[in-house]
Protein backbone atom coordinates (compact mmCIF):
# COMPACT_ATOMS: atom_id res chain seq x y z
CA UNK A 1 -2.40 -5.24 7.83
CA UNK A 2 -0.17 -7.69 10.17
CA UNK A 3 -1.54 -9.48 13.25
CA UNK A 4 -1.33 -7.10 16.68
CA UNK A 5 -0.62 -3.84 14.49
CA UNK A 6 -2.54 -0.81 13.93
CA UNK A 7 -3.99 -0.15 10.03
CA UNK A 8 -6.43 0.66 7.96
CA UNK A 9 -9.72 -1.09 6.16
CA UNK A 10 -10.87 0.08 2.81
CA UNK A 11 -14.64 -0.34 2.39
CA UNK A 12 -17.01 0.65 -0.43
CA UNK A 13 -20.66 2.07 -0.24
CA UNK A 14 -23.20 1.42 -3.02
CA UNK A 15 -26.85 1.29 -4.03
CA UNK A 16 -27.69 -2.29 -4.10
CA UNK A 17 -30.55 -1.53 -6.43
CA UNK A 18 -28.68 0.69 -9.13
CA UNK A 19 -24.71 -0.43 -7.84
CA UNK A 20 -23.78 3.57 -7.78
CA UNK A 21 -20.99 4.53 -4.66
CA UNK A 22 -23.01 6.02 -2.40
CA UNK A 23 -21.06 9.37 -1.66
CA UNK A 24 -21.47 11.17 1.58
CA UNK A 25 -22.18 8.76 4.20
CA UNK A 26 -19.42 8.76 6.76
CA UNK A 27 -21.98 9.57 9.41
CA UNK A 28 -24.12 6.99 8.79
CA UNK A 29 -21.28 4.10 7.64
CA UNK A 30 -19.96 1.82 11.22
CA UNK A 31 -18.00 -1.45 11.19
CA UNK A 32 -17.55 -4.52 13.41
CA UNK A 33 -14.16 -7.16 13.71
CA UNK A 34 -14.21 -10.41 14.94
CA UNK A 35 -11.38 -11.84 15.86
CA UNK A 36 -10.87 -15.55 15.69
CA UNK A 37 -14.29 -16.06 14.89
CA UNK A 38 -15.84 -14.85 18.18
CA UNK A 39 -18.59 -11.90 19.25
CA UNK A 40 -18.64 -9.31 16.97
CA UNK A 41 -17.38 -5.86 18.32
CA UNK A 42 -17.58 -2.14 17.22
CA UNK A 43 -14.38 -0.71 16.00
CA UNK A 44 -13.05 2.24 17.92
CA UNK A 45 -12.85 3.92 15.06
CA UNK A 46 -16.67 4.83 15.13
CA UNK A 47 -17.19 5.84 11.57
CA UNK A 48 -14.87 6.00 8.40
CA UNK A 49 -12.93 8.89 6.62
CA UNK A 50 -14.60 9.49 3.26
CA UNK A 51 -11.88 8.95 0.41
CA UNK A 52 -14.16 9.31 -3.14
CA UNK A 53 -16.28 7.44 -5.28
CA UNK A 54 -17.92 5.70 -2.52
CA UNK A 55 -14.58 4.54 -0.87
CA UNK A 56 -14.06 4.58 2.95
CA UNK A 57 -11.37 4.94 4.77
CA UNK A 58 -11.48 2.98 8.95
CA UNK A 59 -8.52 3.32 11.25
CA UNK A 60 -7.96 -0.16 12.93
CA UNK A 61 -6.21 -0.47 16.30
CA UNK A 62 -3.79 -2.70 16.95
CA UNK A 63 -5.75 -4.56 19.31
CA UNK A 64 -8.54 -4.89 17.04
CA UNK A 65 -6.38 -6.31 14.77
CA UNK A 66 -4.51 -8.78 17.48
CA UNK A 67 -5.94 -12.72 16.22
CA UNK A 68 -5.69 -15.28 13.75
CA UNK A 69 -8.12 -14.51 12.02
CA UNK A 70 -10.45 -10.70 11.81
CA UNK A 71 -13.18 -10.57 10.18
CA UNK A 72 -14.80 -7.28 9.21
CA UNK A 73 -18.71 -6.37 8.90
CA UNK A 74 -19.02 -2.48 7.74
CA UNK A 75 -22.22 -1.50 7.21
CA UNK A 76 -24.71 1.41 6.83
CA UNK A 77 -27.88 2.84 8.06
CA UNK A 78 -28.56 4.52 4.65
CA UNK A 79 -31.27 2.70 3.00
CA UNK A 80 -30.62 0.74 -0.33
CA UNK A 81 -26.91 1.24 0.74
CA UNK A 82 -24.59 -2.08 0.69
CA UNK A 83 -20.88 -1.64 2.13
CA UNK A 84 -18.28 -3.86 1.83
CA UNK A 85 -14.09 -4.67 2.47
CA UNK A 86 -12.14 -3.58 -0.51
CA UNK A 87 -8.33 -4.66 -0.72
CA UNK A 88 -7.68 -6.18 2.77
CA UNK A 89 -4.91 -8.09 2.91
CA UNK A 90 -3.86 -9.40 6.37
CA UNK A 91 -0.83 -11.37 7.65
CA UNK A 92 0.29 -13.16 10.46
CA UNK A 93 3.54 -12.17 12.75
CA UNK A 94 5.30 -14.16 15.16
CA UNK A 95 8.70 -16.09 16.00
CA UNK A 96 8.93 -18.64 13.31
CA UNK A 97 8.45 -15.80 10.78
CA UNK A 98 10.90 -13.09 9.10
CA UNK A 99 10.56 -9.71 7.88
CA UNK A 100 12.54 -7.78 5.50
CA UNK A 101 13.51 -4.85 3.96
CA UNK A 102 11.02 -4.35 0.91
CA UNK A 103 13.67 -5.19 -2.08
CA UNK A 104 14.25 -8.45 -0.69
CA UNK A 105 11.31 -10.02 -1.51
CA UNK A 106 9.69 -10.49 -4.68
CA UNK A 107 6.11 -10.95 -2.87
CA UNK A 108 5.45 -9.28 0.85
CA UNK A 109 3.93 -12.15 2.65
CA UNK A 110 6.42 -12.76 5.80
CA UNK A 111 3.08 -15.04 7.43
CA UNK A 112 4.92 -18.37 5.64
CA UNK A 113 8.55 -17.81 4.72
CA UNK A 114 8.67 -20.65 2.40
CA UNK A 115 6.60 -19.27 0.23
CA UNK A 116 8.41 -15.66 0.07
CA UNK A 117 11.09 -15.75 -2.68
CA UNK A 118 14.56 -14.01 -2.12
CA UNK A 119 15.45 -11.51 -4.89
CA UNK A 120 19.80 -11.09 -5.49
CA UNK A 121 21.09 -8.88 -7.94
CA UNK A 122 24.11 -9.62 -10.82
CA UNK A 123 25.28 -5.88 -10.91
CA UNK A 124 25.11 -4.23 -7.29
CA UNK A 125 25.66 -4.92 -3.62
CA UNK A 126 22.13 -4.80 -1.65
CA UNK A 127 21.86 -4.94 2.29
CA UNK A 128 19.29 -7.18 3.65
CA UNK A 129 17.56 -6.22 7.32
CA UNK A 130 16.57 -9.59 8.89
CA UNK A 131 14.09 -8.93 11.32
CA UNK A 132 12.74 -12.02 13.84
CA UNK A 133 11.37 -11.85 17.33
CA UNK A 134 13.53 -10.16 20.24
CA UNK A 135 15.66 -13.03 21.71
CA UNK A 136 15.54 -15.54 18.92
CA UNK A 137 18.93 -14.87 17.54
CA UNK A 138 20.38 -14.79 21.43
CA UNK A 139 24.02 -13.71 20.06
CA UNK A 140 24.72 -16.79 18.31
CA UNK A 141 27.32 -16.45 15.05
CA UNK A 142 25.39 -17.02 11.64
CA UNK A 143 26.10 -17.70 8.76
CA UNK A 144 23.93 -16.82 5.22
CA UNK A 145 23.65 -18.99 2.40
CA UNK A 146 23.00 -18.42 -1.08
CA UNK A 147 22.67 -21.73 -3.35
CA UNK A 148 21.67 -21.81 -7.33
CA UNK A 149 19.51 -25.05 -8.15
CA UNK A 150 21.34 -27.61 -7.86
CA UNK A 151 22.30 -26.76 -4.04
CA UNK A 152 25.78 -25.32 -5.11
CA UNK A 153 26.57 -22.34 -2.85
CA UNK A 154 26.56 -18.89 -4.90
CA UNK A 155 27.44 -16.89 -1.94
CA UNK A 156 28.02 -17.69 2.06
CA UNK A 157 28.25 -14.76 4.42
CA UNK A 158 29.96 -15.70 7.90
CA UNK A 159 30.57 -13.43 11.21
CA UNK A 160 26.36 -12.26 11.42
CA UNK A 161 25.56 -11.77 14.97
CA UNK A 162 22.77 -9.66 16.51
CA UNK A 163 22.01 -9.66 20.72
CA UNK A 164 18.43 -8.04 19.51
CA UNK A 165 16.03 -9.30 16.76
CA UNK A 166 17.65 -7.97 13.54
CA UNK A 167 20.51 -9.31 11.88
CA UNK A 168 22.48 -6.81 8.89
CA UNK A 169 22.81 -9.17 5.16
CA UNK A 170 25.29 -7.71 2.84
CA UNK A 171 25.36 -9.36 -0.15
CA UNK A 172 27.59 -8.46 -2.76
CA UNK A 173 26.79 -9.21 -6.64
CA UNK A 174 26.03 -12.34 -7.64
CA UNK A 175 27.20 -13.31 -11.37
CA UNK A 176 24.57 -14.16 -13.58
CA UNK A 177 23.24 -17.20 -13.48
CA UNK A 178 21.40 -17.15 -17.05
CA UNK A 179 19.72 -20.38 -18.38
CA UNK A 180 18.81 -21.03 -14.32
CA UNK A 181 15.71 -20.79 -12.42
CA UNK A 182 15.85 -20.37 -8.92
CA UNK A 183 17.63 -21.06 -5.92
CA UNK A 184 17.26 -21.42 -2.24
CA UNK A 185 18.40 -18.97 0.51
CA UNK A 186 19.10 -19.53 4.35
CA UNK A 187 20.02 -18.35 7.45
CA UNK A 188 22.22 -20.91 9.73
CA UNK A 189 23.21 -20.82 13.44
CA UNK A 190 27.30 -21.27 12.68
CA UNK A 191 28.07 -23.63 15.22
CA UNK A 192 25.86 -26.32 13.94
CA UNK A 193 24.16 -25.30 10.86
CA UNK A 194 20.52 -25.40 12.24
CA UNK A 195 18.77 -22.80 9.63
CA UNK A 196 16.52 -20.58 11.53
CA UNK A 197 14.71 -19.26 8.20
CA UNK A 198 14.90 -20.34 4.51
CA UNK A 199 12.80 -20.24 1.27
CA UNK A 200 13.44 -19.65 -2.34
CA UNK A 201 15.77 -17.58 -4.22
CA UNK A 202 15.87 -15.88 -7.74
CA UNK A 203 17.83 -13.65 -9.71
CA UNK A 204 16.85 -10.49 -10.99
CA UNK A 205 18.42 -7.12 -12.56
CA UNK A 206 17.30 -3.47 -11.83
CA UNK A 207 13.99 -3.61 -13.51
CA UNK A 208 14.20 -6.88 -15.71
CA UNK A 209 13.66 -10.70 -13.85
CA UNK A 210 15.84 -12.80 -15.09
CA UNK A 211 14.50 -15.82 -14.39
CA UNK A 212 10.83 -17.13 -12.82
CA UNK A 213 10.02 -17.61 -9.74
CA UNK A 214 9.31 -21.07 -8.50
């Protein structure tokens, strides 16, 4: 789930005496978020969609969702029955941070750009969707930067503009860059070179990576 957006929480029912999923409880399963670490409030959502094998399903609003941090307590009035969060993986949105389209990255985390890696390709062109907050690119010529490891520039793509918040990345192939690791990958204001975003780069072919990430 991202900060401020409507999803879903995963939870699990068992017996905490004999650890089997406790099957047929939506009526009796609820769940409370805190948000930032203050009072503890029922989810609209007042009780889950069953999935299977003791897996629940919650629909989270976007405004239960809207903090730093959310924690979730899901729990049941079904005695001997334990329920927990399965799989919830949350990240942070705002104007220092970038989204993509889905190829671009070799792990989704856009919460800390530094630490999302770029993927380029050796055989085929691939169009990039840069996505920041409305107003941060304010019409200003950019240019994007490709460099292998030792900072020497692979590809730069001039003329990007965007009045909105997304910016259009065509990047054409890259040859390969075999017996290297990674790279690095930015996005500059033209006029002066001040990089907006940036992070790590790396190679990698349809379905084979060529080289490690960082």
């Amino acid at each position: 789930m991202y900060k401020n957006q409507a999803g879903t929480l995963k939870v699990f029912a068992f017996n905490r005496f004999t650890n089997a999923p406790v099957l047929a409880d939506a009526a009796n399963i609820t769940c409370k978020v805190s948000l930032d670490g203050g009072a503890r409030t029922a989810l609209a959502d007042t009780n889950p969609t069953e999935m299977e094998d003791g897996y629940y399903l919650f629909n989270v609003l976007a405004s239960e969702n809207n903090g730093d941090t959310a924690d979730f307590f899901p729990e049941s009035t079904t005695s001997g029955a334990q329920v927990i969060a399965v799989e919830h993986r949350r990240y942070l949105t705002n104007a220092a941070n970038i989204l993509l389209t889905p190829e671009a990255f070799l792990n989704l985390d856009p919460s800390i750009v530094t630490q999302n890696t770029f993927v380029y390709f050796n055989e085929e062109t691939r169009t990039y969707t840069l996505t920041m907050t409305t107003g941060v690119f304010d019409g200003n010529p950019m240019t994007f930067i490709l460099n292998d490891e030792d900072g020497i520039t692979l590809k730069e793509i001039t003329g990007i503009t965007s009045t909105t918040n997304t910016a259009t990345v065509i990047l054409t192939p890259v040859p390969s860059q075999t017996g290297r690791r990674c790279g690095t990958w930015s996005l500059r204001r033209t006029s002066d070179g001040y990089v907006w975003i940036s992070g790590p780069a790396v190679q990698r072919h349809a379905a084979t990576l060529t080289f490690p990430g960082p």
